[in-house]
N, C-alpha and C. Protein backbone atom coordinates (compact mmCIF):
# COMPACT_ATOMS: atom_id res chain seq x y z
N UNK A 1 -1.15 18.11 -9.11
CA UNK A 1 -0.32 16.95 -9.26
C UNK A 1 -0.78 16.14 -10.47
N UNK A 2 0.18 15.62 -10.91
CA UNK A 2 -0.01 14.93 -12.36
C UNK A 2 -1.40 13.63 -11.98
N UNK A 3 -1.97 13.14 -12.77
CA UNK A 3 -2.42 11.35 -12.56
C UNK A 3 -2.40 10.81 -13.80
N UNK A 4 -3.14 9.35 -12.86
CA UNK A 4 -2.75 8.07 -14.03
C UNK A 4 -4.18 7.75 -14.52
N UNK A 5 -4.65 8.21 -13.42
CA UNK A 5 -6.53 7.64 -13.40
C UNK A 5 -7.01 8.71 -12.89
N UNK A 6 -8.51 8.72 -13.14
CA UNK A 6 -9.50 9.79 -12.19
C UNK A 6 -9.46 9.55 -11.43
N UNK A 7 -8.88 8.51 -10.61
CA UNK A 7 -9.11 7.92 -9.07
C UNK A 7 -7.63 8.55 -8.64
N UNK A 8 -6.72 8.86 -9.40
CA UNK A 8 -5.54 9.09 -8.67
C UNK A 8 -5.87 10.37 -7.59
N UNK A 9 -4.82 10.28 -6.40
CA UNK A 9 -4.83 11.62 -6.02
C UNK A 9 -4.27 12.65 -6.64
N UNK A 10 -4.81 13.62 -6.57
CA UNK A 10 -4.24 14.88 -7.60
C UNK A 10 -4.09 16.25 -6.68
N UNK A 11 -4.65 16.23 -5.23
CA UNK A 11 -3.89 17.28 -3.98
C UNK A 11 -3.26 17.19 -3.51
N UNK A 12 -2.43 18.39 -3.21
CA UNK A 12 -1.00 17.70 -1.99
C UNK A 12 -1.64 17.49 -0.73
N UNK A 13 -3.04 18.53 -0.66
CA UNK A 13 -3.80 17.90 0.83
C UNK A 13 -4.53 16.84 0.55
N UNK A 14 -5.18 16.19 -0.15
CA UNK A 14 -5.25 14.68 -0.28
C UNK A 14 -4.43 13.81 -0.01
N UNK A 15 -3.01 14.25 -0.55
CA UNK A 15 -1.68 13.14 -0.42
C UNK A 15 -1.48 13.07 1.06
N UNK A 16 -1.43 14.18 1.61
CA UNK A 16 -1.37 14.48 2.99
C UNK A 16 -2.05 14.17 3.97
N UNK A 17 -3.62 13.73 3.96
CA UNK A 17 -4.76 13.02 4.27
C UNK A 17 -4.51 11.51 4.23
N UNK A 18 -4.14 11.28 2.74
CA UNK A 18 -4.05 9.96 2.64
C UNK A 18 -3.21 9.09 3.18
N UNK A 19 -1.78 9.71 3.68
CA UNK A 19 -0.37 9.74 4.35
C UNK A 19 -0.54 9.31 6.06
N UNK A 20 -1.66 9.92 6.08
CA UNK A 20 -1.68 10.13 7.61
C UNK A 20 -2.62 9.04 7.73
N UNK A 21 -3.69 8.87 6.90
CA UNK A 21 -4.35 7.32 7.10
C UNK A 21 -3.53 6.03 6.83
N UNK A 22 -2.53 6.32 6.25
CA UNK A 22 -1.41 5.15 5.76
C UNK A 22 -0.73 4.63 7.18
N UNK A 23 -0.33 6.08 7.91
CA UNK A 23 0.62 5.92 9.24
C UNK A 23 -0.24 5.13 9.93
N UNK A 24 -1.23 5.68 10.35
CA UNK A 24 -2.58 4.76 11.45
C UNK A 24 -2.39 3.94 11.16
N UNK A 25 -2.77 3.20 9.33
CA UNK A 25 -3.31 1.86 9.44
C UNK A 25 -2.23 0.61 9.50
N UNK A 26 -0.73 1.28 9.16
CA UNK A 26 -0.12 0.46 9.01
C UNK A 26 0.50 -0.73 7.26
N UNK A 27 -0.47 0.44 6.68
CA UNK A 27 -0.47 -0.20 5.07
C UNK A 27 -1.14 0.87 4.09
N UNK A 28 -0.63 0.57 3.32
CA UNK A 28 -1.43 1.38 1.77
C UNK A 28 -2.36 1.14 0.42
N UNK A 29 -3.15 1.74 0.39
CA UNK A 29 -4.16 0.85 -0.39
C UNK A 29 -4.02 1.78 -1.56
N UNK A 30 -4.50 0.91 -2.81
CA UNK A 30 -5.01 1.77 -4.05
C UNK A 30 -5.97 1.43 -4.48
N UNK A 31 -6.77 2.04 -5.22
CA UNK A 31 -8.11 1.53 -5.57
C UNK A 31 -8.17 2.53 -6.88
N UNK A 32 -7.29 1.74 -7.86
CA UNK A 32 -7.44 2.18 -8.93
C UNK A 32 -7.02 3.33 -9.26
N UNK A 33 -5.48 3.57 -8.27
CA UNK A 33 -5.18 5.05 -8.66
C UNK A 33 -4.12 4.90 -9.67
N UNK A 34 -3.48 3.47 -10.11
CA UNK A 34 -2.40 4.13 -10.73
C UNK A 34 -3.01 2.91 -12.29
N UNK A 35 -3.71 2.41 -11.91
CA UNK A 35 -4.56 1.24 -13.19
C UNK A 35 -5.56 1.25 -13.07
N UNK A 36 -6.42 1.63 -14.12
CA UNK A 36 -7.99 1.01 -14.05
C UNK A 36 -8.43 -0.37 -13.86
N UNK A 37 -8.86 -0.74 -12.91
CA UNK A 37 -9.55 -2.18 -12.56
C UNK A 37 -8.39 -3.06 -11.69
N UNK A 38 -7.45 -2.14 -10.97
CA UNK A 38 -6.69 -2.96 -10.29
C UNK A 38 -6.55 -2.32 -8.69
N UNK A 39 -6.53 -2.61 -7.74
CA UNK A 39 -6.68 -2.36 -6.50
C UNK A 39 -5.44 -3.11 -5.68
N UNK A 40 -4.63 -2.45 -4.58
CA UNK A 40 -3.83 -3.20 -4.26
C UNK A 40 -3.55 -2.92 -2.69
N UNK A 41 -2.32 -3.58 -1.98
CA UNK A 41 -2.65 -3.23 -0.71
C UNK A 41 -0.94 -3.79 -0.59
N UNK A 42 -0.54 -2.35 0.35
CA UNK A 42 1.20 -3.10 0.65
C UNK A 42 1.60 -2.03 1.87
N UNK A 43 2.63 -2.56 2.20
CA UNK A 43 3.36 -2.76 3.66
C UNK A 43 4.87 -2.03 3.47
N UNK A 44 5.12 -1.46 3.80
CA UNK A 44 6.70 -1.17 3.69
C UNK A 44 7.37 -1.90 4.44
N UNK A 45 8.69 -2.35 4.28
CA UNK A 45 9.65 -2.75 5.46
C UNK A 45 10.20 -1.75 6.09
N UNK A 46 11.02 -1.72 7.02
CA UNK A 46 11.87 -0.58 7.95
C UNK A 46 12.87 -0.63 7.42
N UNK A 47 13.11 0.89 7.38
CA UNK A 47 14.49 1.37 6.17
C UNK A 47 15.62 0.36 6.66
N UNK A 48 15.80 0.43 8.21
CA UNK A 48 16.96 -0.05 8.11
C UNK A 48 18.27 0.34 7.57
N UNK A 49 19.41 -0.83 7.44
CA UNK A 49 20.67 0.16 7.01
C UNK A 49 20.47 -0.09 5.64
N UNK A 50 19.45 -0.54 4.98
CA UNK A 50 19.72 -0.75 3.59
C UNK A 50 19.31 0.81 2.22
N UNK A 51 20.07 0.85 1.62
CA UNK A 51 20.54 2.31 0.62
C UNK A 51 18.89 2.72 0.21
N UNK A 52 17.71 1.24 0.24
CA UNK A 52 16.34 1.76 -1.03
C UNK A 52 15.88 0.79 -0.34
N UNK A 53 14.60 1.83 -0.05
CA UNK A 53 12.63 1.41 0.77
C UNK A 53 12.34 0.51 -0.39
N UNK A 54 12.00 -0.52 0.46
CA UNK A 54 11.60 -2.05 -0.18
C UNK A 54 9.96 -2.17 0.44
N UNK A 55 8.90 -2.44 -0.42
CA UNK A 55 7.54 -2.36 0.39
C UNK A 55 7.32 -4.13 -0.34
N UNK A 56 6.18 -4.70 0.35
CA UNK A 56 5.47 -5.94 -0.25
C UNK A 56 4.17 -4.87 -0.68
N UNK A 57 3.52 -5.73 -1.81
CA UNK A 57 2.40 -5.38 -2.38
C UNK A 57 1.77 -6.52 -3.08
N UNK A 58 0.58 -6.31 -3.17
CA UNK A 58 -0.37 -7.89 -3.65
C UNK A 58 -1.55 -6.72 -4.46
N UNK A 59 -1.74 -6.89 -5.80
CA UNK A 59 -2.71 -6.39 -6.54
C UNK A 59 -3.48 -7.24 -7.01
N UNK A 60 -4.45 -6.73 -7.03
CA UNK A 60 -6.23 -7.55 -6.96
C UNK A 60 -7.28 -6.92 -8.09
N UNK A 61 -7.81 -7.57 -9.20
CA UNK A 61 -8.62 -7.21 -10.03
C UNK A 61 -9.95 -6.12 -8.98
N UNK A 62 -10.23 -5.36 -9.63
CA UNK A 62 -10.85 -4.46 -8.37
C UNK A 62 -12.35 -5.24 -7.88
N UNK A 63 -12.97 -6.33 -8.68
CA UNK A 63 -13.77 -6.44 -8.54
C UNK A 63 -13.86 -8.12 -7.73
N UNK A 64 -12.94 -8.57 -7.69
CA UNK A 64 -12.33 -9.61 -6.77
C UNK A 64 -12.12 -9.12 -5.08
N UNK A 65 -11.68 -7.71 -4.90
CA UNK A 65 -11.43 -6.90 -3.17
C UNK A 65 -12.97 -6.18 -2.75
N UNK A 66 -12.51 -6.33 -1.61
CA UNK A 66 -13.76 -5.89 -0.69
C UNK A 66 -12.83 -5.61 0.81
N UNK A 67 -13.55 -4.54 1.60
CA UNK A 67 -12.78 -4.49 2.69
C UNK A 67 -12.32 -5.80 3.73
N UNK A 68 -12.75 -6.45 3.73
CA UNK A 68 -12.65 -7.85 3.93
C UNK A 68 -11.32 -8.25 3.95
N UNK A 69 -10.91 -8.54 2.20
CA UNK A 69 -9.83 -8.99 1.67
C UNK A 69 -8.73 -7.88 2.11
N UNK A 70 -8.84 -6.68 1.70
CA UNK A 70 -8.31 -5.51 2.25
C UNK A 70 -7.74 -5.94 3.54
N UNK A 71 -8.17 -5.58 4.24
CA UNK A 71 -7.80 -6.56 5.69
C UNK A 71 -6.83 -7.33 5.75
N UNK A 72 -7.65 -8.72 5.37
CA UNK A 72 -6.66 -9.86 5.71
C UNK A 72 -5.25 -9.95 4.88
N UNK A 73 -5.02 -9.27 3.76
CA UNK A 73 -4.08 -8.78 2.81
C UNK A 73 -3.09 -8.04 3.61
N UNK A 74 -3.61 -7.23 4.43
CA UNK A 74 -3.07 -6.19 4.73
C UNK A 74 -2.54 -7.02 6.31
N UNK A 75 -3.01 -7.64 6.82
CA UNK A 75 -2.64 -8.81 8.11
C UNK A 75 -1.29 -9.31 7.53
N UNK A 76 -1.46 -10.45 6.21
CA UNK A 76 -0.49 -11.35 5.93
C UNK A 76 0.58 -10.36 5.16
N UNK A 77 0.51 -9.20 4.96
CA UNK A 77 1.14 -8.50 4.59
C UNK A 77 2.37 -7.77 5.82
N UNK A 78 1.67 -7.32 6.64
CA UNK A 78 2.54 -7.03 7.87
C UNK A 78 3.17 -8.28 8.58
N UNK A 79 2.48 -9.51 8.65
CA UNK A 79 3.12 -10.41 9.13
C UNK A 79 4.49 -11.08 8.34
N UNK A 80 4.56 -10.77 7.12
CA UNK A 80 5.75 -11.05 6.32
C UNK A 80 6.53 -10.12 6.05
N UNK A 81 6.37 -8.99 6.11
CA UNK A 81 7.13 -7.68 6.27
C UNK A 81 8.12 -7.75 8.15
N UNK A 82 6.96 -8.60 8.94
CA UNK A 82 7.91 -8.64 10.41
C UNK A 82 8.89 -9.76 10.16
N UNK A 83 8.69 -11.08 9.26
CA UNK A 83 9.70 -12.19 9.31
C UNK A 83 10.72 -11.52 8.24
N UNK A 84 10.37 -10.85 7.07
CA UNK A 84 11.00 -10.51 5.96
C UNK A 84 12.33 -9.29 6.73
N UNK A 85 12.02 -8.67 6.93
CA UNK A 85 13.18 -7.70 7.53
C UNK A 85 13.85 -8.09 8.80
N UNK A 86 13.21 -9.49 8.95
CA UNK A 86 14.50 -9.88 10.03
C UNK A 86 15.77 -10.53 8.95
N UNK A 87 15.21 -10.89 7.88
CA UNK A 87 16.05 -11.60 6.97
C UNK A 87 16.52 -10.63 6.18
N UNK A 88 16.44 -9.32 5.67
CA UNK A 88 17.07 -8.33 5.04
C UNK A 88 18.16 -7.61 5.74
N UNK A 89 18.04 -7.13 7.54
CA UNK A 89 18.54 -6.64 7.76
C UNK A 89 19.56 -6.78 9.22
């Protein structure tokens, strides 16, 4: 698979690994896979009847995140993704 960074994933069994930790956690993280020095953390909404997957995302200088922030990002992230798609759909 193509990348952007050495950090990108570049297996389809990585992607596939990484997919399945996405489902569990409820969110998606990057850590510098698609920018050097930027880290981010986002939420999808539920497709719903709308035509195109709409996600929230919040990116973070990498050296500003810690699992911590990760977290609570990833909290206020699902909690506005539950008020947000009552208002989209």
């Amino acid at each position: 698979m193509p990348t952007l960074t050495p950090s990108s994933i570049s297996t389809r069994s990585a992607l596939e690994k990484e997919l399945q930790k996405v489902r569990r956690m409820g969110y998606a993280t990057s850590n510098q896979e698609s920018e050097d020095g930027v880290c981010s953390v986002a939420v999808a909404l539920p497709a719903g009847k709308a035509p195109i997957r709409l996600a929230l995302n919040v990116a973070v200088p990498v050296h500003r995140m810690n699992t911590k922030h990760t977290q609570r990002i990833a909290e206020a992230l699902k909690a506005a993704v539950i008020e947000s798609a009552g208002l989209l759909h």
